[in-house]
Each structure stands twice: as C-alpha cells, then as structure tokens.
Protein backbone atom coordinates (compact mmCIF):
# COMPACT_ATOMS: atom_id res chain seq x y z
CA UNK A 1 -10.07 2.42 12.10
CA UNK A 2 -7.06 0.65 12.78
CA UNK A 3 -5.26 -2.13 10.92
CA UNK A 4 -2.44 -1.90 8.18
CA UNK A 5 -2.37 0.02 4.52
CA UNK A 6 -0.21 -2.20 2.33
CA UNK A 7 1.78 -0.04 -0.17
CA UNK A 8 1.53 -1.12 -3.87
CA UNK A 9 4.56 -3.17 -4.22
CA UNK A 10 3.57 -4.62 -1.35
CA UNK A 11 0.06 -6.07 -2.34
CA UNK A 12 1.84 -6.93 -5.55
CA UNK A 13 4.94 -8.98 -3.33
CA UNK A 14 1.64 -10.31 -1.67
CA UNK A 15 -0.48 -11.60 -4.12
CA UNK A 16 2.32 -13.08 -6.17
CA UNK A 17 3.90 -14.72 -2.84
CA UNK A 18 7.59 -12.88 -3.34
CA UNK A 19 10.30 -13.24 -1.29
CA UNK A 20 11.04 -9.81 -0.24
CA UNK A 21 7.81 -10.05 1.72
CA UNK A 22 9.23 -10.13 5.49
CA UNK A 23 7.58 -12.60 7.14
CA UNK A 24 6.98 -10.40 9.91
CA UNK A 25 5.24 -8.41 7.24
CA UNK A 26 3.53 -11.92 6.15
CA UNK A 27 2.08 -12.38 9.98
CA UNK A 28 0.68 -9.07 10.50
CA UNK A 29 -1.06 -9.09 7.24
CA UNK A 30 -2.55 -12.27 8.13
CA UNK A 31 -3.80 -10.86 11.31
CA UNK A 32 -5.19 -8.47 9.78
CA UNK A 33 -6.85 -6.51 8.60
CA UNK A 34 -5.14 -5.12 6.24
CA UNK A 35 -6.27 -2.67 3.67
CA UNK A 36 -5.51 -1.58 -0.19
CA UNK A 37 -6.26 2.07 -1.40
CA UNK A 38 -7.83 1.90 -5.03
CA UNK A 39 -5.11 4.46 -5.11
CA UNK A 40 -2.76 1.04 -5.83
CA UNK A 41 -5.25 -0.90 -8.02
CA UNK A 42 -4.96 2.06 -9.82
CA UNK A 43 -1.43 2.44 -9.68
CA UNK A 44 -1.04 -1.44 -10.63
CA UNK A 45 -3.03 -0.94 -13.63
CA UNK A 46 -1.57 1.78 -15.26
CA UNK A 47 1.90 0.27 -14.98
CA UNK A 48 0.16 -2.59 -16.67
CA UNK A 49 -0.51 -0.57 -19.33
CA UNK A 50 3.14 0.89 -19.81
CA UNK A 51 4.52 -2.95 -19.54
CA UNK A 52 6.10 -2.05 -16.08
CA UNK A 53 4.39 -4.89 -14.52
CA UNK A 54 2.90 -8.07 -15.24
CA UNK A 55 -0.26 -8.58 -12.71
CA UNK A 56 -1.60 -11.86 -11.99
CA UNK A 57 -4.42 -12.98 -14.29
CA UNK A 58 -6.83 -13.34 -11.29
CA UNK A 59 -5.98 -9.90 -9.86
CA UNK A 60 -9.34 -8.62 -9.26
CA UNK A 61 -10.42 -12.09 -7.94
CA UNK A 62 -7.39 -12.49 -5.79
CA UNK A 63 -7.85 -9.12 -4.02
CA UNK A 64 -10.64 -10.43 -1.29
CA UNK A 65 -9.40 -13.72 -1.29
CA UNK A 66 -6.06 -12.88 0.21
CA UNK A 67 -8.36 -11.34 3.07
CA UNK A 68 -7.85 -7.38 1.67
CA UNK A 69 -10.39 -5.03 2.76
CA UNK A 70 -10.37 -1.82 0.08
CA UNK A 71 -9.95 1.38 1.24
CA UNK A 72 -12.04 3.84 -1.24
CA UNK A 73 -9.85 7.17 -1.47
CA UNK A 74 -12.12 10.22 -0.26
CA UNK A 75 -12.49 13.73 -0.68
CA UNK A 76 -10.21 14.15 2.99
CA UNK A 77 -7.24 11.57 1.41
CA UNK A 78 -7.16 14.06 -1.01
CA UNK A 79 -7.71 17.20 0.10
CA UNK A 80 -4.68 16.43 2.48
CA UNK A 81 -1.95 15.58 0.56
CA UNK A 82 -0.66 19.01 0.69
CA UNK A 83 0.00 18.09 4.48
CA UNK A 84 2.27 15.15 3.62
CA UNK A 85 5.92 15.48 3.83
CA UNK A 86 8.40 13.87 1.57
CA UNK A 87 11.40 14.04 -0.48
CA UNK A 88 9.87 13.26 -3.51
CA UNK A 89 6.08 14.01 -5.56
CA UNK A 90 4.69 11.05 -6.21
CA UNK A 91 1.17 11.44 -6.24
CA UNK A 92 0.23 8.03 -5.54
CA UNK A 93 2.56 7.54 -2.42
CA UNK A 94 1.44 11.32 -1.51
CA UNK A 95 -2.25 9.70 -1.57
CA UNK A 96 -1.47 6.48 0.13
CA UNK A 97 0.79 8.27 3.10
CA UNK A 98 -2.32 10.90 3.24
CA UNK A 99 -4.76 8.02 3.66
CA UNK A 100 -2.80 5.91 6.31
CA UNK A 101 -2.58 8.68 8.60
CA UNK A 102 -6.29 9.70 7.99
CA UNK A 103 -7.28 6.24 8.65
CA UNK A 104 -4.99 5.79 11.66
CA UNK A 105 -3.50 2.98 9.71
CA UNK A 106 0.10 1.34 9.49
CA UNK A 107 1.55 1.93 6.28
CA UNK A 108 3.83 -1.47 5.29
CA UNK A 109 5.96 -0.57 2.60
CA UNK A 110 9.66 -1.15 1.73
CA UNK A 111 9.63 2.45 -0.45
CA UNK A 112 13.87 2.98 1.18
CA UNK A 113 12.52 6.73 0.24
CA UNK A 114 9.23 6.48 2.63
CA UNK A 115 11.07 4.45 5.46
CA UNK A 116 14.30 6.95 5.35
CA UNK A 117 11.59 10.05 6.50
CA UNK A 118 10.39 8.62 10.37
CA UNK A 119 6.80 9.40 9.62
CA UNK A 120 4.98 7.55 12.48
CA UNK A 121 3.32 4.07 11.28
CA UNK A 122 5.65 3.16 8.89
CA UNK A 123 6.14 -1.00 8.91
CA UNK A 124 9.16 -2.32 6.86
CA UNK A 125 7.80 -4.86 4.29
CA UNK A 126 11.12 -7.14 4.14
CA UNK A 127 10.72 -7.58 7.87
C-alpha cells in the first residue's frame, strides 16, 4: 500500500478547512490517497463525548466525500505497538504510528512530540 495516514487533528484541520493545514499538506492529500485509521474516528468521538471537540454535524458523511479511504485497524496494528518508539503512551498515536509503518504509509501529522522523534514517513501537517 502506499499513500498517506492523516493523524487525527489532521482529518479534523481537514474536514473543517483550518488554517494550520499546510498547503503542502492540502496538495498531497488531494493527490491522494490518503487514509484515516478508525483508530481517529474513534479518537474524535470520544473527545466528543468529554466536550474536547466539537465535530462537524456531517462527520460521518464528510469522511468519503473529502476523498478518505478508511484504514480498518487489524490484529498486526495492534499486536505491534509494542515495537513503536516514543516519548510518550498514547495509545491512539501508538496505534496510528504502528499502522503507518505496517501499511508503508506517510504519517501527516503536526503532533511537535511525533515530528521531534525522526521516525521515517513522518509529513509535517502545517507544511
């Protein structure tokens, strides 16, 4: 597979058109394809719950027509995330990191915490 994994805050930047989306970012997502773990629509959704974020009303709806392909985590994304390396345990960006390299995709993200390790495929978002 090859293509781009878009971090959460990224397909969240994306859907909502925000300005901290690069547009560098903007033109390789176009191109495509890019993909979304559920790992984020689940993410996105619990923060929902908690009040940390507001999500468009048409978020499921929006999802394919902004030209995402999902990514359905698997057994390997999972069973791997002992292997990834970072500063930090969050589980989701853990799953995400794990699934990008499984997947041989670019991981676009603006996480300062995920672009300050130099894991290979890492694509600044605000570019």
């Amino acid at each position: 597979m090859s293509g781009l994994l878009l971090d959460t805050h990224v397909l969240l930047w994306l859907l909502t058109d925000d300005a901290r989306l690069g547009d560098g970012a903007r033109r390789a997502i176009a191109k495509g394809p890019a993909h979304v773990s559920a790992a984020s629509t689940w993410e996105l959704k619990i923060k929902q719950s908690t009040g940390k974020v507001t999500l468009p009303d048409d978020f499921e709806a929006a999802l394919p027509g902004a030209g995402i392909v999902e990514l359905p985590i698997n057994f390997a994304h999972t069973l791997r995330i002992d292997e990834v390396e970072l500063p930090h345990r969050d589980p989701f960006d853990r799953l995400i990191v794990s699934a990008a390299r499984l997947e041989g995709l670019d991981l676009v993200t603006a996480d300062r915490v995920l672009l300050a390790t130099g894991l290979p495929g890492l694509v600044d978002a605000r570019e």
